[in-house]
C-alpha atoms as a PDB file:
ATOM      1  CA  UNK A   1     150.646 173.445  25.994  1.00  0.00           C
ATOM      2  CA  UNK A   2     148.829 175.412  28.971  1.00  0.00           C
ATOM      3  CA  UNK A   3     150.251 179.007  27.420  1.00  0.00           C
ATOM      4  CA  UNK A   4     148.927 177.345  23.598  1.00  0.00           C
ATOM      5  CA  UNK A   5     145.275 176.828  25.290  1.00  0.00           C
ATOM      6  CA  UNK A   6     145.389 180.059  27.104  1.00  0.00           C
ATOM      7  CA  UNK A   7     145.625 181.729  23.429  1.00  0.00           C
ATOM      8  CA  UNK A   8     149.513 182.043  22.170  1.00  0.00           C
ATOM      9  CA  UNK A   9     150.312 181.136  19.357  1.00  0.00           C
ATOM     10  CA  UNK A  10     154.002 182.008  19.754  1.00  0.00           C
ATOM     11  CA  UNK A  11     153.495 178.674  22.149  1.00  0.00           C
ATOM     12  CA  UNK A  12     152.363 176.487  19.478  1.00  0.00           C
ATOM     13  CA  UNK A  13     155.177 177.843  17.021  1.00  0.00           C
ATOM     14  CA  UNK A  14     157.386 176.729  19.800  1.00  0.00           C
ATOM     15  CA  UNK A  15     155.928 173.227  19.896  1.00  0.00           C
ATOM     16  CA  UNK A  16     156.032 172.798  16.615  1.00  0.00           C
ATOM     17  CA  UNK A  17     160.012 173.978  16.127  1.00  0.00           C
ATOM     18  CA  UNK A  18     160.351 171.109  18.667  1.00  0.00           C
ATOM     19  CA  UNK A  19     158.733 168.802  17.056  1.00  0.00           C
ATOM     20  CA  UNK A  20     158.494 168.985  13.583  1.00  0.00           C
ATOM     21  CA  UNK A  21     161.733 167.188  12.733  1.00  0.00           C
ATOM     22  CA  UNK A  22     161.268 164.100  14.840  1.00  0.00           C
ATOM     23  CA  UNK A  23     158.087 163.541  13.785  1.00  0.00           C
ATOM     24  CA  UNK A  24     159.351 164.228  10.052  1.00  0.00           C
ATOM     25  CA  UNK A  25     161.655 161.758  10.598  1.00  0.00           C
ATOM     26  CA  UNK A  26     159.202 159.446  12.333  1.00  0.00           C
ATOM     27  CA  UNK A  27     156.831 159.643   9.336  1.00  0.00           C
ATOM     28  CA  UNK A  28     159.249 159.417   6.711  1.00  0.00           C
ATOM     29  CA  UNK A  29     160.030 155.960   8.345  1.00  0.00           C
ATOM     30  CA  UNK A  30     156.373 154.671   8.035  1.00  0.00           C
ATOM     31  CA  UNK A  31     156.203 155.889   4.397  1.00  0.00           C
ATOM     32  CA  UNK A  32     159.354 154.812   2.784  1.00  0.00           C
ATOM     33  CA  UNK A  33     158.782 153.620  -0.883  1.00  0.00           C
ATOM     34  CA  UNK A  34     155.257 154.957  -0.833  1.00  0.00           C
ATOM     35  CA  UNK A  35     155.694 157.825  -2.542  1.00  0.00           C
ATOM     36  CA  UNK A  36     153.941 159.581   0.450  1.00  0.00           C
ATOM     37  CA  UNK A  37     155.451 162.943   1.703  1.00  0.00           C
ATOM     38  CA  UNK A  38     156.313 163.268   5.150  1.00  0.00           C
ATOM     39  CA  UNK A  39     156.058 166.612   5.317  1.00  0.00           C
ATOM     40  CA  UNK A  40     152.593 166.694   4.277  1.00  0.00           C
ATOM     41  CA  UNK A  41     151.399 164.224   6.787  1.00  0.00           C
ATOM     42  CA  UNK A  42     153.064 166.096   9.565  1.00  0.00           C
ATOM     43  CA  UNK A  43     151.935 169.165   8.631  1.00  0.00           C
ATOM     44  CA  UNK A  44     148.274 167.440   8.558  1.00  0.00           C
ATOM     45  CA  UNK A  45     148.786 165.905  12.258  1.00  0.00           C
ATOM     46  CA  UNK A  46     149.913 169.672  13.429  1.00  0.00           C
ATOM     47  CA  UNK A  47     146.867 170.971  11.906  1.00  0.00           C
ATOM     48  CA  UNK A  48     144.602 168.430  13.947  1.00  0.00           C
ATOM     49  CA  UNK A  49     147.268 168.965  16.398  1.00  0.00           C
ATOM     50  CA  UNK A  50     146.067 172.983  16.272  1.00  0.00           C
ATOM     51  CA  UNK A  51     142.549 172.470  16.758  1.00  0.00           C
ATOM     52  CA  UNK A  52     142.652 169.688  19.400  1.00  0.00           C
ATOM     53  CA  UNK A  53     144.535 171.750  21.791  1.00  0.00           C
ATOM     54  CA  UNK A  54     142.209 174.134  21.572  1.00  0.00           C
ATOM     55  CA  UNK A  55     139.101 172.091  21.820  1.00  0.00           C
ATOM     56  CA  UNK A  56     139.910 170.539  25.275  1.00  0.00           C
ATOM     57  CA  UNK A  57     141.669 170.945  28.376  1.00  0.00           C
ATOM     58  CA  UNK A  58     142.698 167.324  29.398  1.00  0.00           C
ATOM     59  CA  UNK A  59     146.060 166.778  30.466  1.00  0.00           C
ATOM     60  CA  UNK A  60     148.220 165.146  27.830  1.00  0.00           C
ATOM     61  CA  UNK A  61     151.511 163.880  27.220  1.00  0.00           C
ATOM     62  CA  UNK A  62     152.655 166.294  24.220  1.00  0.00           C
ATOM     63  CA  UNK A  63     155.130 164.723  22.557  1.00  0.00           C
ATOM     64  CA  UNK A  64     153.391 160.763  22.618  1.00  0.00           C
ATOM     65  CA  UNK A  65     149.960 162.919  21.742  1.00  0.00           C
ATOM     66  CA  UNK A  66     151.750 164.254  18.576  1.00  0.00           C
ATOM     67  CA  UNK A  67     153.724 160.690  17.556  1.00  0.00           C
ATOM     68  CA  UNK A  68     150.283 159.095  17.687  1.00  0.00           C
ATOM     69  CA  UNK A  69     148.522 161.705  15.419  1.00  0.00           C
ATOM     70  CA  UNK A  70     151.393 161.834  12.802  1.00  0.00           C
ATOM     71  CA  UNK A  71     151.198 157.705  13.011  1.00  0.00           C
ATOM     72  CA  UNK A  72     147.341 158.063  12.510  1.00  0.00           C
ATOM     73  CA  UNK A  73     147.470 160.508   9.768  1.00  0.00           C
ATOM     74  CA  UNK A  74     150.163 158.168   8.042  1.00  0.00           C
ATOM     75  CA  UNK A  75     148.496 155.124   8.306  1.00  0.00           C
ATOM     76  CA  UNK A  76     145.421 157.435   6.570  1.00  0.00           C
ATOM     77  CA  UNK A  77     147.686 157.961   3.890  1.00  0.00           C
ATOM     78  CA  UNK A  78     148.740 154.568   3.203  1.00  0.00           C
ATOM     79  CA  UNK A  79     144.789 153.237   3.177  1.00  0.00           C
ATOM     80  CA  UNK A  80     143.873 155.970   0.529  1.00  0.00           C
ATOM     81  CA  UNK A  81     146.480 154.505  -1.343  1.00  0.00           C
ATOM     82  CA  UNK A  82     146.279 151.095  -0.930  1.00  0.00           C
ATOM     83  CA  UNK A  83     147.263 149.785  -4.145  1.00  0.00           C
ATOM     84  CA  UNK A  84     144.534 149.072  -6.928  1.00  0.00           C
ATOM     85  CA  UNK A  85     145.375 147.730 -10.435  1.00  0.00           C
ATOM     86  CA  UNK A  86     141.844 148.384 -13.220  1.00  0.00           C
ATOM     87  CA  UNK A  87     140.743 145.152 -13.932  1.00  0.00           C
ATOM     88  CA  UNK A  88     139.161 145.688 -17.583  1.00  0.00           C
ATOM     89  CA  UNK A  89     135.846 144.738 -17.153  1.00  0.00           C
ATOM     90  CA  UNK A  90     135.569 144.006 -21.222  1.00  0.00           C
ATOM     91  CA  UNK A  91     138.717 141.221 -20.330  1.00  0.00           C
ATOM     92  CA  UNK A  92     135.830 139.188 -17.587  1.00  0.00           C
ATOM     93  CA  UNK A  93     134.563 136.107 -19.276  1.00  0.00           C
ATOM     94  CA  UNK A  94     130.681 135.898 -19.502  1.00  0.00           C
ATOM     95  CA  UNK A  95     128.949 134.471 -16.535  1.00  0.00           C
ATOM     96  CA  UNK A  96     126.703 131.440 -16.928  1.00  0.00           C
ATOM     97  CA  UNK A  97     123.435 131.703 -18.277  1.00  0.00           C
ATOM     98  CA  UNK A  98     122.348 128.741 -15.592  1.00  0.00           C
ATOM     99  CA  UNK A  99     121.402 130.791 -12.631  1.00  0.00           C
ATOM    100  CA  UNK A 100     122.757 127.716 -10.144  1.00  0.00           C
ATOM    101  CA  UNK A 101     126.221 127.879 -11.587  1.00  0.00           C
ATOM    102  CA  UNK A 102     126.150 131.739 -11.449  1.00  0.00           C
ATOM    103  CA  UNK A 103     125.365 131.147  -8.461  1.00  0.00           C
ATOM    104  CA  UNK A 104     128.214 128.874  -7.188  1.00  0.00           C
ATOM    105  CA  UNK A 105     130.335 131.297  -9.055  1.00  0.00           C
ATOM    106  CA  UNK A 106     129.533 133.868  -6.424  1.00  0.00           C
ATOM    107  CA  UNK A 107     130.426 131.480  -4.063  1.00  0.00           C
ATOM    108  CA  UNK A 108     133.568 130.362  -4.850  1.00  0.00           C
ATOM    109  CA  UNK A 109     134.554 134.247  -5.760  1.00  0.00           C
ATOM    110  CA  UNK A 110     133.158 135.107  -2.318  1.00  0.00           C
ATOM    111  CA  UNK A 111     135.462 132.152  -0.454  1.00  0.00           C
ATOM    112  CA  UNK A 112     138.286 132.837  -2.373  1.00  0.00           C
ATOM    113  CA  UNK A 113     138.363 137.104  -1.445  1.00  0.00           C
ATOM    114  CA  UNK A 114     137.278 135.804   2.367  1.00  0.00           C
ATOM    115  CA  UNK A 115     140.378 134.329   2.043  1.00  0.00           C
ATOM    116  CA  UNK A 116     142.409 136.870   0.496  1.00  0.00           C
ATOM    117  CA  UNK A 117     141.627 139.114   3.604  1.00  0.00           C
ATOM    118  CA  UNK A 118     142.784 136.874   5.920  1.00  0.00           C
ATOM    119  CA  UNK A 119     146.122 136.943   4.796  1.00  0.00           C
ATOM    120  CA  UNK A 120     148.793 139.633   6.598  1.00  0.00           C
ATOM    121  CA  UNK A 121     148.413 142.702   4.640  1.00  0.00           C
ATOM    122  CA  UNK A 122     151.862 142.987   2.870  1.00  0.00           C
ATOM    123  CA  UNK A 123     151.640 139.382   1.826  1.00  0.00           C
ATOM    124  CA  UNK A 124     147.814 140.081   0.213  1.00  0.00           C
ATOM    125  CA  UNK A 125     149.177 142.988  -1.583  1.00  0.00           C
ATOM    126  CA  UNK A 126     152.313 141.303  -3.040  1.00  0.00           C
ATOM    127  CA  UNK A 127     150.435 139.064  -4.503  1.00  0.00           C
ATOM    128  CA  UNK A 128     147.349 141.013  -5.449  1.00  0.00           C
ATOM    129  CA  UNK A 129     149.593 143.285  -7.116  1.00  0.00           C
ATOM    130  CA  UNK A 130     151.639 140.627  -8.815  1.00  0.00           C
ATOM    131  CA  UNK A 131     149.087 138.087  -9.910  1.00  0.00           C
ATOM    132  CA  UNK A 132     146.129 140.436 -10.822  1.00  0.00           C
ATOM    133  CA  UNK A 133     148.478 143.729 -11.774  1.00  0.00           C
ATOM    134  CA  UNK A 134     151.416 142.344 -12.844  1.00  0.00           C
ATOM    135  CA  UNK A 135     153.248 144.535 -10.842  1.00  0.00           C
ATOM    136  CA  UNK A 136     157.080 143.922 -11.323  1.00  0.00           C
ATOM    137  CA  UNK A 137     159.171 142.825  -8.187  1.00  0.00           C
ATOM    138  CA  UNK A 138     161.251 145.828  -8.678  1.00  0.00           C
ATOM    139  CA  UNK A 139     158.226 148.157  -8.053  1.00  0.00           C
ATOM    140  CA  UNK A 140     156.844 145.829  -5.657  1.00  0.00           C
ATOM    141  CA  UNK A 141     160.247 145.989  -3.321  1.00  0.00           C
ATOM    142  CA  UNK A 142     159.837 149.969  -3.584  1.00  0.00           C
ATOM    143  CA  UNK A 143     156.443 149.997  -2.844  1.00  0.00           C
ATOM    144  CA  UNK A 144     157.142 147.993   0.355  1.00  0.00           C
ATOM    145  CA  UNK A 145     160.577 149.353   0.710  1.00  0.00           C
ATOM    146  CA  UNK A 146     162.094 146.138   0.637  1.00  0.00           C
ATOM    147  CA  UNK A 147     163.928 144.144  -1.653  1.00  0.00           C
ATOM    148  CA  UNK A 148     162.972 141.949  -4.527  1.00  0.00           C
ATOM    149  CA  UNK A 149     163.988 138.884  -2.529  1.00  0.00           C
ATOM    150  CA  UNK A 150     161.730 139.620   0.159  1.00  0.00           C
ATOM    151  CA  UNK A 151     158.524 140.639  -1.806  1.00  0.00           C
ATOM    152  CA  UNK A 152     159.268 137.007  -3.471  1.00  0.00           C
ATOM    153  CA  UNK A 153     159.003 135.556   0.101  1.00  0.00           C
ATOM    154  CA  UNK A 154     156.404 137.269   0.551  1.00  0.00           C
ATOM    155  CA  UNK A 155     154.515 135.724  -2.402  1.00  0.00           C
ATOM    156  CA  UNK A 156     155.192 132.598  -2.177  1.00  0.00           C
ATOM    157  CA  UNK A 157     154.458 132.504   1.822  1.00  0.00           C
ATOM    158  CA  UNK A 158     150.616 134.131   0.345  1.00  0.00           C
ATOM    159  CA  UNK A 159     150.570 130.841  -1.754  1.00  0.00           C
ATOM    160  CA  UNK A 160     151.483 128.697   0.707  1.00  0.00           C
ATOM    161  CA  UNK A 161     148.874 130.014   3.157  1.00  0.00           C
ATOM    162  CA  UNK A 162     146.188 129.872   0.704  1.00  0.00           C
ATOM    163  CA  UNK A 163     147.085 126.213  -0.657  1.00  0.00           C
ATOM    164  CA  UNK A 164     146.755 125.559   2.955  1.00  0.00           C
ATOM    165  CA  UNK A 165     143.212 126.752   3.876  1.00  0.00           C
ATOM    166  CA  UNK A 166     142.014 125.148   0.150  1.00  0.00           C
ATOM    167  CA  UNK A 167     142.959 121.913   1.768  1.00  0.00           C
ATOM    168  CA  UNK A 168     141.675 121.863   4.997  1.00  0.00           C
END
């Protein structure tokens, strides 16, 4: 690292030799059944990786430093991505002409997506995607690299939770 920030680059070819594969690895764990690459994200964090070196002297712990920018840069990934179905605006029913029942409208859509986000986030997608998209639990299991059985539980434990706040 000191040789990297005193100008080689044969020392940052040298950390990256070292490191590419783990981290490779590492990422390729965090994105399995996303249809993310691995590769791409790593070679992203060593970018970052590149210029932060070079934009401070503080002493670091390499290897941690570079596990916690390829987790970052994942995690990026897997926001931009976050799953969205289109919801056909011409298939939304008319709202009320009444201003006070457009009005409780908003509020019940409002209580039900407050809601919604306060569910664990693999649970609010497997059902977003089910319910709204009518995602299949095939793709759903892939997308969450897990199995249909499990994006089921999933599903029903979102139902559960939200039958449970309705009724308190």
């Amino acid at each position: 690292m000191a040789a990297f920030r005193a100008g080689s680059e044969d020392a940052f070819t040298e950390m990256h030799r070292r490191y590419r594969e783990p981290l490779i690895a590492f990422a390729h764990r965090m994105l399995r059944g996303t249809g993310l690459d691995a590769e791409d994200v790593v070679q992203d964090a060593f970018v970052r990786a590149h210029t932060a070196l070079r934009a401070t002297d503080r002493p670091m712990a390499l290897r941690a430093w570079l596990y916690m920018i390829t987790r970052n840069r994942a995690l990026d990934g897997l926001r931009a991505r976050r799953a969205s179905c289109a919801l056909e605006d011409r298939d939304a029913p008319a709202g009320p002409d009444d201003p006070f029942e457009a009005a409780l409208q908003r509020e019940e859509l409002r209580r039900i997506v407050d809601e919604l986000a306060r569910l664990p986030e693999r649970q609010r997608l497997a059902l977003v995607q089910r319910e709204l998209c009518g995602e299949s639990h095939a793709d759903l299991a892939d997308r969450l690299g897990t199995t249909v059985s499990a994006t089921k539980s999933l599903i029903i434990r979102a139902r559960t939770q939200l039958r449970a706040t309705q009724a308190a």
